[in-house]
N, C-alpha and C. Protein backbone atom coordinates (compact mmCIF):
# COMPACT_ATOMS: atom_id res chain seq x y z
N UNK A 1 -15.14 24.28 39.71
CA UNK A 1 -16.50 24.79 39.59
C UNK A 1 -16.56 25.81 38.44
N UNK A 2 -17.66 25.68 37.83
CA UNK A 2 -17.82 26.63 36.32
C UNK A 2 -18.43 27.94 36.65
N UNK A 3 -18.21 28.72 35.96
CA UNK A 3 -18.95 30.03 36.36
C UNK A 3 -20.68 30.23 36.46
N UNK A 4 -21.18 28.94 35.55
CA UNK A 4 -22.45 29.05 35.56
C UNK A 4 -22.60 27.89 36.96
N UNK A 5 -21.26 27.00 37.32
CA UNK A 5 -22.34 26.22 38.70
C UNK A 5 -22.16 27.37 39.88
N UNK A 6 -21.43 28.21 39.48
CA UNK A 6 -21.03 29.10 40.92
C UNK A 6 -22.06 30.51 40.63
N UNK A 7 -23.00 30.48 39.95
CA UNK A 7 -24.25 31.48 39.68
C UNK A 7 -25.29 30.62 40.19
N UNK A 8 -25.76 29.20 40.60
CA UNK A 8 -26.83 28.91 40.87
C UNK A 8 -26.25 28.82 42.53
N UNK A 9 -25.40 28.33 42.78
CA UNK A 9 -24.84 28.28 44.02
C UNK A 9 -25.00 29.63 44.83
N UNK A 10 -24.95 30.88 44.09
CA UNK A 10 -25.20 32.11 44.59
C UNK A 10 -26.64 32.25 44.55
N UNK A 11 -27.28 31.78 43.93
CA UNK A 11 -28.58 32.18 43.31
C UNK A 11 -29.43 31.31 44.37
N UNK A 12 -29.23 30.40 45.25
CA UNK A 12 -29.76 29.57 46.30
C UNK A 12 -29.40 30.42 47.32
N UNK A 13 -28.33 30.64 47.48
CA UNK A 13 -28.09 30.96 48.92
C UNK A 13 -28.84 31.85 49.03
N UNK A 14 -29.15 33.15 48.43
CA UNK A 14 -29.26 34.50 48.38
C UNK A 14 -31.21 34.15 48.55
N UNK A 15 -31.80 33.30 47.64
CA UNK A 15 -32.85 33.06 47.42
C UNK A 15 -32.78 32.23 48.64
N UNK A 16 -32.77 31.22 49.42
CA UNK A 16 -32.87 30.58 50.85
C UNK A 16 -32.69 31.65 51.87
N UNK A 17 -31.84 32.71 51.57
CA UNK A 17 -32.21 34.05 52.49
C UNK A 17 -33.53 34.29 52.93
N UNK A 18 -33.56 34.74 51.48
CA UNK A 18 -34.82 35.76 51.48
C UNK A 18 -36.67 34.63 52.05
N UNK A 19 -36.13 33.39 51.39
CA UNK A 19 -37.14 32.38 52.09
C UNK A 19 -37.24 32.27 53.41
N UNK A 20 -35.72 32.60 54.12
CA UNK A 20 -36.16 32.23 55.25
C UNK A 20 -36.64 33.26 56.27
N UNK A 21 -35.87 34.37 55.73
CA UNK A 21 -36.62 36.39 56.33
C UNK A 21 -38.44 35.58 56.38
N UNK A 22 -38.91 35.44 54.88
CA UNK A 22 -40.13 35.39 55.12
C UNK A 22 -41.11 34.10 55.73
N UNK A 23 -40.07 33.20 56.15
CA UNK A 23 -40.89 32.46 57.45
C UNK A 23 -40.29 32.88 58.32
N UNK A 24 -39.33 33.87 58.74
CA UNK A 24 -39.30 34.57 59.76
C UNK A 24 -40.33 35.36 60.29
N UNK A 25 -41.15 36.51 58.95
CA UNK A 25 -42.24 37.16 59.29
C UNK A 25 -43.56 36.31 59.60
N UNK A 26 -43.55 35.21 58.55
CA UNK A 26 -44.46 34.30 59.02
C UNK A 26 -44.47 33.42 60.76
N UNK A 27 -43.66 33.81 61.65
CA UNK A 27 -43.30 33.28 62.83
C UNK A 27 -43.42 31.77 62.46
N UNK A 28 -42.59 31.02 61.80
CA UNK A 28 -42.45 29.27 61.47
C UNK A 28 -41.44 28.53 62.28
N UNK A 29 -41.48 27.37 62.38
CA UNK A 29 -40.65 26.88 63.30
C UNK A 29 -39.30 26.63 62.68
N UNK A 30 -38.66 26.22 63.06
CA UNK A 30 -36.81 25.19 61.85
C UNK A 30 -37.57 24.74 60.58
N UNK A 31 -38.23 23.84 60.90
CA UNK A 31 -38.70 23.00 59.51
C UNK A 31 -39.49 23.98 58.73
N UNK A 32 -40.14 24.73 59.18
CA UNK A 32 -40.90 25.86 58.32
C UNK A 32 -39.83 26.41 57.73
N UNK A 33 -38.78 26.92 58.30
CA UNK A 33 -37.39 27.99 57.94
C UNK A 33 -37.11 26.94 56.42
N UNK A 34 -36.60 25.48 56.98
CA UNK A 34 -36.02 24.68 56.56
C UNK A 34 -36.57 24.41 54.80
N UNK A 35 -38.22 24.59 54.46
CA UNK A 35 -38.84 24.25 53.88
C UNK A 35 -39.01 25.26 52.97
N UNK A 36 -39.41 26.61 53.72
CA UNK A 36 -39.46 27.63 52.67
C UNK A 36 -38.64 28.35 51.99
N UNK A 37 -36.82 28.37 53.19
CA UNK A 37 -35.79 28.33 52.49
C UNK A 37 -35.81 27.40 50.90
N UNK A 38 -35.58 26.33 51.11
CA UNK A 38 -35.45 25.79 49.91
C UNK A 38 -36.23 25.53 48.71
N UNK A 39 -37.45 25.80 49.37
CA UNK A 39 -38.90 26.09 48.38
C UNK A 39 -38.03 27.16 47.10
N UNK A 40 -38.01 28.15 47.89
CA UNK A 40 -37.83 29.40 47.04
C UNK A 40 -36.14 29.23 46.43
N UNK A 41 -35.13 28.78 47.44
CA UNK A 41 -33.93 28.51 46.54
C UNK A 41 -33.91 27.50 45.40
N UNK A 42 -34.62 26.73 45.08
CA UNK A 42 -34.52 26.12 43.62
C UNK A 42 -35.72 26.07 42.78
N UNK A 43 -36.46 26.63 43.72
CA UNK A 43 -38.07 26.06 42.45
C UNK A 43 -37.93 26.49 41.45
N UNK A 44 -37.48 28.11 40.75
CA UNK A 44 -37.28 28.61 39.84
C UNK A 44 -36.25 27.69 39.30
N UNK A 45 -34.84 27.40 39.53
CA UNK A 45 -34.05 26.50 38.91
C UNK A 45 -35.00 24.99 38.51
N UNK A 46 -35.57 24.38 39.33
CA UNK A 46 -36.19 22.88 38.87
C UNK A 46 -36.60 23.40 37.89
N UNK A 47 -37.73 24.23 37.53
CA UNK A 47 -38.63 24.47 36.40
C UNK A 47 -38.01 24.51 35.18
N UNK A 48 -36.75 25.45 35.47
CA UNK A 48 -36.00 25.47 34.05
C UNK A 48 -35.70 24.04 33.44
N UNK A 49 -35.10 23.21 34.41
CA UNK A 49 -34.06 22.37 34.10
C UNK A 49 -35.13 21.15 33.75
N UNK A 50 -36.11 21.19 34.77
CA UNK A 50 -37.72 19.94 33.66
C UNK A 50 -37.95 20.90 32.54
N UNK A 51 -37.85 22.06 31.86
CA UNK A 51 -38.12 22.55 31.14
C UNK A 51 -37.11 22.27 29.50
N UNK A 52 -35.88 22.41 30.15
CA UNK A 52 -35.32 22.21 29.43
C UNK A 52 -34.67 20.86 29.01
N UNK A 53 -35.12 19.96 30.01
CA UNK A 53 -35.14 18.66 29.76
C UNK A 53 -33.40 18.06 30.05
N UNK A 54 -33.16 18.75 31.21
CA UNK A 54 -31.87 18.19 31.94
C UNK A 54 -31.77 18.02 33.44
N UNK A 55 -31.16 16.96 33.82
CA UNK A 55 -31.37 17.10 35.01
C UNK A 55 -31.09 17.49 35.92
N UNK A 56 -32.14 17.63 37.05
CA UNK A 56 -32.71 19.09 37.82
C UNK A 56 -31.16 19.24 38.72
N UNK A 57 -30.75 20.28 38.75
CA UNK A 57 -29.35 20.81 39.05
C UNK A 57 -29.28 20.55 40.71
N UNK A 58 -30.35 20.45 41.60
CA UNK A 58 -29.97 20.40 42.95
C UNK A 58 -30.04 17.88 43.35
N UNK A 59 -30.81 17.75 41.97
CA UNK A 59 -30.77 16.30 42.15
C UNK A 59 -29.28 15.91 41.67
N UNK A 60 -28.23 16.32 40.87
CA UNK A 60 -27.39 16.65 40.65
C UNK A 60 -26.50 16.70 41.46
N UNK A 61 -26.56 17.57 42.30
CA UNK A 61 -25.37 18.19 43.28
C UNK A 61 -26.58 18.40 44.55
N UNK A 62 -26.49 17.41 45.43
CA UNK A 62 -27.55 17.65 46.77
C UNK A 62 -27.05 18.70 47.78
N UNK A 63 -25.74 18.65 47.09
CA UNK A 63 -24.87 19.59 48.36
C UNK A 63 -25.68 20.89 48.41
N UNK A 64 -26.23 21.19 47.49
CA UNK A 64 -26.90 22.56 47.14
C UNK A 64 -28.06 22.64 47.84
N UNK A 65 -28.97 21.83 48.28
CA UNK A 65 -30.14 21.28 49.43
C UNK A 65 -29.43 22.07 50.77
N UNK A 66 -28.24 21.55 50.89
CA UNK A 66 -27.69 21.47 52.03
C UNK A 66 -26.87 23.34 52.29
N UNK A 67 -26.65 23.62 51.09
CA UNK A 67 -26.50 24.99 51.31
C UNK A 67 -27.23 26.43 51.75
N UNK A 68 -28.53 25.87 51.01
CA UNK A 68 -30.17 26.02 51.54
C UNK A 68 -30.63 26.06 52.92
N UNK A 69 -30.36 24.67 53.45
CA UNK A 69 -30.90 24.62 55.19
C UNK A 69 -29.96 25.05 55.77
N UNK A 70 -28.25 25.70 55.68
CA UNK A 70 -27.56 25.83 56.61
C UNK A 70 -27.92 27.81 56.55
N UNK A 71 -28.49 28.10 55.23
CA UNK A 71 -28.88 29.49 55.23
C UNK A 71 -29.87 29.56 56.52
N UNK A 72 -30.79 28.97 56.01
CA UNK A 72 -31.82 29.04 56.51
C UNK A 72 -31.67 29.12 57.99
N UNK A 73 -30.65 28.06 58.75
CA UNK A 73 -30.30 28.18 60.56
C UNK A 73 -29.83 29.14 60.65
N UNK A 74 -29.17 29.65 59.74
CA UNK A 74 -28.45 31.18 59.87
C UNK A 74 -29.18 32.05 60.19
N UNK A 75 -30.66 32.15 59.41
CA UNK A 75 -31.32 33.40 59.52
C UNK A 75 -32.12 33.04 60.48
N UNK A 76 -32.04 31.69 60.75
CA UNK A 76 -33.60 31.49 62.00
C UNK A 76 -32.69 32.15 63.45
N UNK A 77 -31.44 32.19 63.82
CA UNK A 77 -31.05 32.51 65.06
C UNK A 77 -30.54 34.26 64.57
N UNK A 78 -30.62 35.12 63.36
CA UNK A 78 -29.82 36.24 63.38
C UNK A 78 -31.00 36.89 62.94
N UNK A 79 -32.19 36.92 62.48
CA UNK A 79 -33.25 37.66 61.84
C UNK A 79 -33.72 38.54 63.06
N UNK A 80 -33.82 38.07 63.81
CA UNK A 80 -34.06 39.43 64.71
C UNK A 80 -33.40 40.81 65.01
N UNK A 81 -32.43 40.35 64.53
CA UNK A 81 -31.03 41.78 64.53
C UNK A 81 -31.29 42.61 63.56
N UNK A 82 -32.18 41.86 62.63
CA UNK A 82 -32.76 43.24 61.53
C UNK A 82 -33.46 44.26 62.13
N UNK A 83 -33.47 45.26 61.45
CA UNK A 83 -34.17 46.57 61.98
C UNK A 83 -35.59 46.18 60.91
N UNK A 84 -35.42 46.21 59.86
CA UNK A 84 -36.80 45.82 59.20
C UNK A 84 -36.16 44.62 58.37
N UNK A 85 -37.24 43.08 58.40
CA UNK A 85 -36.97 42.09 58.17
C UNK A 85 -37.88 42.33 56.59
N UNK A 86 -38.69 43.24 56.59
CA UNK A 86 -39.38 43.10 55.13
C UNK A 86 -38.30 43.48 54.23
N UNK A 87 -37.62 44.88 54.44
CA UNK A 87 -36.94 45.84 53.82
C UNK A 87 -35.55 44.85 53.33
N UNK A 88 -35.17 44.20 54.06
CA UNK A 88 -34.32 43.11 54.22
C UNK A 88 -34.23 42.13 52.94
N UNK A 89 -35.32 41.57 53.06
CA UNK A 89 -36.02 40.70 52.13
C UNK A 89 -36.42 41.58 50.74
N UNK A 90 -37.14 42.38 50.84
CA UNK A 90 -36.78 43.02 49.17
C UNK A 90 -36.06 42.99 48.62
N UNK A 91 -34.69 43.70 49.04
CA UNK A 91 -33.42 43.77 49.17
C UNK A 91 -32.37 42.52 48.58
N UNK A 92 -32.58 41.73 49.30
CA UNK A 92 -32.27 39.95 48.92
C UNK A 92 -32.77 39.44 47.92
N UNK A 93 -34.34 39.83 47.72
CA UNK A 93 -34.79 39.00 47.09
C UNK A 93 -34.63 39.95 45.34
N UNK A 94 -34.16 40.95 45.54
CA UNK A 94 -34.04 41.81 44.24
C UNK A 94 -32.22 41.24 43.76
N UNK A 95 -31.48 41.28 44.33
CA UNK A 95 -30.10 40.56 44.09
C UNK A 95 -30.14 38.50 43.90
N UNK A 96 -31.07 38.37 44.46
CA UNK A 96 -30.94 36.95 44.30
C UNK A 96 -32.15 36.80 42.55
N UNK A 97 -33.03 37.72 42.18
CA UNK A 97 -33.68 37.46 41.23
C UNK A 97 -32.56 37.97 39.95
N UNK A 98 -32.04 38.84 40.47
CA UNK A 98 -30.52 39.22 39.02
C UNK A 98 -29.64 37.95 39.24
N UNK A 99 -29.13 37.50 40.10
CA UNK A 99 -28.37 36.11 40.01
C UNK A 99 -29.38 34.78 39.19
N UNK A 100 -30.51 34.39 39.56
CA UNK A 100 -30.99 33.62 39.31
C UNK A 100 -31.43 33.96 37.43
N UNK A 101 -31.53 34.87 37.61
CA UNK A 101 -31.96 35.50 36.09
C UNK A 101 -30.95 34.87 34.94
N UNK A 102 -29.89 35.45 35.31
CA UNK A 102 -28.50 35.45 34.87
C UNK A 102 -28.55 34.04 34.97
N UNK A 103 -28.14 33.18 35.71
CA UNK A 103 -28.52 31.42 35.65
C UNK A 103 -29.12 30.48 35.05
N UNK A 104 -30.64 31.15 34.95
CA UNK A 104 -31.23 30.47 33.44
C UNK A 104 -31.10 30.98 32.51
N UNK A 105 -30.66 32.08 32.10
CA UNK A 105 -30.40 32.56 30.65
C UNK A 105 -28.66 31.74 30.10
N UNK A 106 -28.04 31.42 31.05
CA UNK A 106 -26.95 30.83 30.81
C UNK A 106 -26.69 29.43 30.92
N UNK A 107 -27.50 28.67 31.36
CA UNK A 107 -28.28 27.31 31.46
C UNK A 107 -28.77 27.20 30.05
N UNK A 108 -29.54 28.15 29.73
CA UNK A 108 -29.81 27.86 28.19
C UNK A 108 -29.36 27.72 26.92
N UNK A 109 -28.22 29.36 27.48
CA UNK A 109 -27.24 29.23 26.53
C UNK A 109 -26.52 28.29 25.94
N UNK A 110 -26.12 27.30 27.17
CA UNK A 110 -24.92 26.27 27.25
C UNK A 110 -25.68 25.51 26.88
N UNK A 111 -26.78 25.05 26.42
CA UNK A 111 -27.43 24.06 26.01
C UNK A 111 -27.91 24.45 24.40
N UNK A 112 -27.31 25.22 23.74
CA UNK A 112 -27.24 25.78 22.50
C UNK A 112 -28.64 26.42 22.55
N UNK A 113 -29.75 26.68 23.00
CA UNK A 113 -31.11 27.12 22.78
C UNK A 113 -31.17 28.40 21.96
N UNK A 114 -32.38 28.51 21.35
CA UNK A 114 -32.59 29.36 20.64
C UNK A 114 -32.79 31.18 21.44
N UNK A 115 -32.43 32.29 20.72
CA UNK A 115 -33.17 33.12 21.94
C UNK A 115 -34.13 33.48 22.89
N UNK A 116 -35.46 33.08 22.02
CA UNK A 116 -36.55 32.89 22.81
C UNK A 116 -36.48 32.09 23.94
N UNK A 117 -36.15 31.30 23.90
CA UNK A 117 -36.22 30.38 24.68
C UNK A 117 -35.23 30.35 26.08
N UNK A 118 -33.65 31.10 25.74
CA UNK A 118 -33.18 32.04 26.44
C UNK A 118 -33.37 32.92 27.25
N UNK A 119 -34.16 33.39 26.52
CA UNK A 119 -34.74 34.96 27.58
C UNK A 119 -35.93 34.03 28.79
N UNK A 120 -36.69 33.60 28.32
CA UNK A 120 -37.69 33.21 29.08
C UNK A 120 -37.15 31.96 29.91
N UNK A 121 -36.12 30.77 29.16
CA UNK A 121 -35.78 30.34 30.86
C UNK A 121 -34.98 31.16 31.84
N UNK A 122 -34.12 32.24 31.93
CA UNK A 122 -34.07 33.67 32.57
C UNK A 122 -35.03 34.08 33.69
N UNK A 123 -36.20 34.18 32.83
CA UNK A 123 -37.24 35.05 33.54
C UNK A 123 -37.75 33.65 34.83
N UNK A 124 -38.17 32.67 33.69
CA UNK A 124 -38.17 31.56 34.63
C UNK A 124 -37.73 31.37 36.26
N UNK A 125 -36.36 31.19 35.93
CA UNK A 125 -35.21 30.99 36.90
C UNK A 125 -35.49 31.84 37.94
N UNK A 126 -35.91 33.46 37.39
CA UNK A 126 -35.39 34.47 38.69
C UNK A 126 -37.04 34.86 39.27
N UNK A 127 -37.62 34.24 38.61
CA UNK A 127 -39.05 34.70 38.91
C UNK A 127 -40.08 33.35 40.00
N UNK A 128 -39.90 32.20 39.52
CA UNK A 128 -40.50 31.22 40.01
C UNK A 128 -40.61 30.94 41.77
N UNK A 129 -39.33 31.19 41.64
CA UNK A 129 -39.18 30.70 43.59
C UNK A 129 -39.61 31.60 44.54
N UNK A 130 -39.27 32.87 43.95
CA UNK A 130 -39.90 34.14 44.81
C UNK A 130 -41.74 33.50 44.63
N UNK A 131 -42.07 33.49 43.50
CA UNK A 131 -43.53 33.18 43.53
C UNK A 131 -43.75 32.07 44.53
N UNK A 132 -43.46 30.82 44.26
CA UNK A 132 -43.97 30.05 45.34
C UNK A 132 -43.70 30.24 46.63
N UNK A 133 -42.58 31.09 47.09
CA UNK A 133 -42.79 31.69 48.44
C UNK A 133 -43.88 32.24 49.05
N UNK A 134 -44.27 33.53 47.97
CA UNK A 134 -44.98 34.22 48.37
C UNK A 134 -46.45 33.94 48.46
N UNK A 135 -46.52 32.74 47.69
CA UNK A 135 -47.78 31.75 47.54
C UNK A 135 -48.32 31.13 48.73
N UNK A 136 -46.89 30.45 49.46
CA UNK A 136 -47.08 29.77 50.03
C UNK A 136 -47.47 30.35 51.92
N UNK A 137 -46.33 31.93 51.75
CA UNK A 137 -46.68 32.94 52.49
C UNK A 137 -48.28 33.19 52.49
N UNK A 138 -49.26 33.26 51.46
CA UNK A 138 -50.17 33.91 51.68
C UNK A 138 -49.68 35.20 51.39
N UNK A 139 -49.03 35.85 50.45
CA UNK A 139 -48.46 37.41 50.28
C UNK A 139 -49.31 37.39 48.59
N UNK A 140 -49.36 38.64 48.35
CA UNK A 140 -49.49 39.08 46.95
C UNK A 140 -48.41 38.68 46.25
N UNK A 141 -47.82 38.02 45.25
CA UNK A 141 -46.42 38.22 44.56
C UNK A 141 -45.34 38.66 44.09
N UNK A 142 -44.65 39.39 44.58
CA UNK A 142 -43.74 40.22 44.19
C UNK A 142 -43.99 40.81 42.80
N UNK A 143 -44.30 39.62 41.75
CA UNK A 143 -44.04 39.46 40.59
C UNK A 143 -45.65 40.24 39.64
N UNK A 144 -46.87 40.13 40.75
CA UNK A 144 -48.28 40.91 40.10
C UNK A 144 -48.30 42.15 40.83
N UNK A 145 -47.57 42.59 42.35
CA UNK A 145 -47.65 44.00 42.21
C UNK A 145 -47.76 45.18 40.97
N UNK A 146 -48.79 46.18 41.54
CA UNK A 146 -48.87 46.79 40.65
C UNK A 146 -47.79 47.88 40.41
N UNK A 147 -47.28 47.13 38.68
CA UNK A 147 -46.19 48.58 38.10
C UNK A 147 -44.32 48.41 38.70
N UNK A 148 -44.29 47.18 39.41
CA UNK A 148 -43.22 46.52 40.23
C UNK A 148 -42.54 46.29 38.98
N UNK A 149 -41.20 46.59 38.65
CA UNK A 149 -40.15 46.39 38.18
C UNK A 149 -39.15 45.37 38.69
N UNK A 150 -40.51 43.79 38.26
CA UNK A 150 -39.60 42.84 39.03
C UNK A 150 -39.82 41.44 37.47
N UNK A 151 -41.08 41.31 37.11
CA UNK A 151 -40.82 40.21 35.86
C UNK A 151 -40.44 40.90 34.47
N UNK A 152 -40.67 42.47 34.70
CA UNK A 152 -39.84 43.10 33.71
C UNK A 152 -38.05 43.45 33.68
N UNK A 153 -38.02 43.75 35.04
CA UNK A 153 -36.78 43.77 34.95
C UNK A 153 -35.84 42.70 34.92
N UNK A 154 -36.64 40.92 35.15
CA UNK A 154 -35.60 39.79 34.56
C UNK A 154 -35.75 39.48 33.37
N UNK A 155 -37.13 40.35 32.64
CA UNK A 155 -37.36 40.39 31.22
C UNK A 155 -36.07 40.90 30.10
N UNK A 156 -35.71 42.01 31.25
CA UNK A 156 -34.91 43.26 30.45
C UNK A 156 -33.29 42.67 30.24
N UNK A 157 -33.21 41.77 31.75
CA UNK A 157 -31.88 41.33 31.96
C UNK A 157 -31.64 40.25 30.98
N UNK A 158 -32.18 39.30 30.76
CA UNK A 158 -32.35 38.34 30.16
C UNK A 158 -32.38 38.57 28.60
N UNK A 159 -33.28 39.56 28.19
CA UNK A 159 -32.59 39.93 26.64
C UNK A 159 -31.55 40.60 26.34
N UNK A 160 -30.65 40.71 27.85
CA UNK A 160 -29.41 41.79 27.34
C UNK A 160 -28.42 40.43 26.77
N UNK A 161 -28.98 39.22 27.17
CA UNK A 161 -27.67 38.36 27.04
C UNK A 161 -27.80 38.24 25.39
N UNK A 162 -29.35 38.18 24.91
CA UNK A 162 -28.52 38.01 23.26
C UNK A 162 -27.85 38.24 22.32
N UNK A 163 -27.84 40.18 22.36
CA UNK A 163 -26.76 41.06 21.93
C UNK A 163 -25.57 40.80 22.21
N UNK A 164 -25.24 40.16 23.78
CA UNK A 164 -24.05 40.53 23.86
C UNK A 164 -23.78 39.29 23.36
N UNK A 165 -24.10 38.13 23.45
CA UNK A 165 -24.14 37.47 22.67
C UNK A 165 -23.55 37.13 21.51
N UNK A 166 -24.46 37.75 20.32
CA UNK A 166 -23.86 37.99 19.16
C UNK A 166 -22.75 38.98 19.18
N UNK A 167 -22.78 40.30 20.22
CA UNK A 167 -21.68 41.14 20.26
C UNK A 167 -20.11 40.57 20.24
N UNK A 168 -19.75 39.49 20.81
CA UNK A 168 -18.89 38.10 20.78
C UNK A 168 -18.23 38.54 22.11
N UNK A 169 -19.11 38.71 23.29
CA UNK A 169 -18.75 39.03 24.50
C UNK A 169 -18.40 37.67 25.30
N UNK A 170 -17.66 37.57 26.16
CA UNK A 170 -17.19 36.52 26.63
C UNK A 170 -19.18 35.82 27.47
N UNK A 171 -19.56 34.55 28.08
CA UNK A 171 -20.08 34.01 28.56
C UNK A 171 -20.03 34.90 30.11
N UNK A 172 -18.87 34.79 30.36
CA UNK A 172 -18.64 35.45 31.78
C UNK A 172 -19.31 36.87 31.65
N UNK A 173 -18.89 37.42 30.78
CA UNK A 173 -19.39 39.23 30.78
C UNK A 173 -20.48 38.99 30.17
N UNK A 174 -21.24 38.14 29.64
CA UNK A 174 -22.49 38.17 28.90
C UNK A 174 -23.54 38.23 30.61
N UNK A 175 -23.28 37.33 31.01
CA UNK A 175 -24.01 36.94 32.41
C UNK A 175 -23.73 38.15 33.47
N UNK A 176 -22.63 38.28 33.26
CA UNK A 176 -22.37 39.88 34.71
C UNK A 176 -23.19 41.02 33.78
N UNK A 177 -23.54 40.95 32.76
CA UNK A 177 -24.00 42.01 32.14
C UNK A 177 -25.67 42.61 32.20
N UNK A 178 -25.81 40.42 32.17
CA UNK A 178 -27.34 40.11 32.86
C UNK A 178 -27.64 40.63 34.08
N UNK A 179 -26.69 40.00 34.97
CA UNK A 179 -27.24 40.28 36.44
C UNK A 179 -26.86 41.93 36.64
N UNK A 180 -26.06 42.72 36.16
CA UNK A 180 -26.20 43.95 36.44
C UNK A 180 -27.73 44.98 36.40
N UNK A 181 -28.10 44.65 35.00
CA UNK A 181 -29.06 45.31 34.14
C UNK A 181 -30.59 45.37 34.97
N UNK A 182 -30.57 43.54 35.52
CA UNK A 182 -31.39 43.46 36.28
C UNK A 182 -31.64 43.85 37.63
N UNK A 183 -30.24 43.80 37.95
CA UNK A 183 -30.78 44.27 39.68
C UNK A 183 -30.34 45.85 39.28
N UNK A 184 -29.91 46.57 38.74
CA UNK A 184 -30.01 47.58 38.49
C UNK A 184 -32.15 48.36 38.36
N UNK A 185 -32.48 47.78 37.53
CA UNK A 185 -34.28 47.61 37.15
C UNK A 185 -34.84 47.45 38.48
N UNK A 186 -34.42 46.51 38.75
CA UNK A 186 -35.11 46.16 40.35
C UNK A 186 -35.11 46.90 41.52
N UNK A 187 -33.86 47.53 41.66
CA UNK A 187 -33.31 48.45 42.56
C UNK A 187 -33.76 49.88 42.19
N UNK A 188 -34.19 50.69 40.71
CA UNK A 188 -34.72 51.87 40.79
C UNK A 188 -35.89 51.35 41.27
N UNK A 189 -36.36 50.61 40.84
CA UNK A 189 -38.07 50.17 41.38
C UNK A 189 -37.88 50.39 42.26
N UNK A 190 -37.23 49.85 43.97
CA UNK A 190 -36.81 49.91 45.23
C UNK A 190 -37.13 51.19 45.50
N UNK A 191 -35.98 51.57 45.40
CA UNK A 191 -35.40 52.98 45.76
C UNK A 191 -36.19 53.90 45.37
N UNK A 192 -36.30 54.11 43.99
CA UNK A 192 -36.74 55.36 43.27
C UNK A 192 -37.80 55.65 42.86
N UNK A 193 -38.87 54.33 43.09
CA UNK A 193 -40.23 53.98 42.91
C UNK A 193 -40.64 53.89 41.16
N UNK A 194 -39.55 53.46 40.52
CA UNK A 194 -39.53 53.24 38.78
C UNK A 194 -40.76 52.19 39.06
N UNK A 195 -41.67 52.82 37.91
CA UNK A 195 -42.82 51.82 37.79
C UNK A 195 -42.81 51.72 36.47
N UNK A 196 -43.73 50.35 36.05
CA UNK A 196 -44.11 50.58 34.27
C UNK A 196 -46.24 51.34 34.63
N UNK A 197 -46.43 51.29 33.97
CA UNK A 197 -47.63 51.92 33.42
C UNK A 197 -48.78 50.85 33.86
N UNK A 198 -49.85 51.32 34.32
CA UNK A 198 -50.85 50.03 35.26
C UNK A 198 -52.26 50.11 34.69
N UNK A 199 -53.06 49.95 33.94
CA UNK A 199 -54.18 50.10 33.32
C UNK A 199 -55.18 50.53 34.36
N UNK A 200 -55.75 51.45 34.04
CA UNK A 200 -57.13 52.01 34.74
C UNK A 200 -58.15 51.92 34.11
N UNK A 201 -59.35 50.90 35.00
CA UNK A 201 -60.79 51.40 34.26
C UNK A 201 -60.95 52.39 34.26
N UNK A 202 -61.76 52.31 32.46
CA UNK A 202 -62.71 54.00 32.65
C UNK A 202 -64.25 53.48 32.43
N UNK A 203 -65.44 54.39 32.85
CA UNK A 203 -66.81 53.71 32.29
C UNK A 203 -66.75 53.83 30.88
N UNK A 204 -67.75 52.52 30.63
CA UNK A 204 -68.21 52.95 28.89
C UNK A 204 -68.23 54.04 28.26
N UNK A 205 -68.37 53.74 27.33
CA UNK A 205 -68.85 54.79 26.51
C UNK A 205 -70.28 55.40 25.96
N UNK A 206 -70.60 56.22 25.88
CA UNK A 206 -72.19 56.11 26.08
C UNK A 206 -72.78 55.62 24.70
């Protein structure tokens, strides 16, 4: 297994977590668990990979489907042992968006892509699945909260890989460098309430 198949492999599980915490809060049955687990563990990956015009990494390797629903039974019989199942899920879902981040920016890489195009399948990757969760939840998005240090901070992670990049940093440390930066971003947001700046109306002018 390559270091980049053993980043999406992390990047599901962690993301089928956090899918399944939130059909936990949603009170869903197995197949609900079953569905929104895996909703959110690859959607961000499919997008990249129709994006980038290879094929889609879980049609590929199904085993990865299957890594998905066995999360998912996991959390449908242990989610109650949480003390807070939201707090839980932030939590998850802020470490699984630095893994997934790190995944499409290195998906891209390996496919020679240009930087642009780098950074943003990145953002892609770590941003998409949380969205259709939360879509599908009926939740606001992680990703339009206001001043949330969550599509900036796979913004931030994702351009660290080009420097290092050119810096002539190994692939391996280019990507741990990614996923640090980001769940680092994500986690003051958490914790420390790091916001970016949120526009306020003012009235006209007279």
């Amino acid at each position: 297994m390559t270091f980049l198949t053993g980043l999406d492999y992390a990047s599901v599980a962690v993301f089928a977590a956090s899918g399944a915490l939130a059909a936990s809060r949603q009170q869903l049955d197995l197949v609900g668990f079953f569905f929104l687990a895996s909703l959110t563990a690859v959607g961000g990956g499919t997008i990249r990979d129709l994006l980038l015009d290879r094929e889609v990494f879980w049609l590929a390797n199904p085993s990865i489907i299957g890594v998905a629903v066995c999360v998912a039974l996991l959390v449908f019989f242990t989610a109650h042992l949480l003390e807070s199942r939201l707090r839980a899920l932030t939590w998850l879902d802020a470490l699984a968006l630095s893994v997934a981040v790190a995944a499409g920016s290195g998906a891209a890489l390996s496919a020679g892509q240009p930087a642009v195009v780098v950074v943003l399948m990145g953002v892609v990757t770590g941003v998409m699945g949380g969205l259709m969760r939360d879509v599908v939840c009926n939740e606001v998005p992680l990703v339009l909260k206001q001043g949330e240090l969550y599509a900036s901070a796979a913004f931030a992670g994702a351009c660290a890989t080009v420097p290092a990049v050119y810096a002539g940093l190994s692939s391996v440390m280019t990507l741990l460098a990614c996923t640090a930066l980001t769940f680092a971003l994500r986690a003051g947001s958490i914790a420390f309430g790091w916001r970016l700046p949120v526009y306020k109306s003012r009235p006209p002018r007279a």
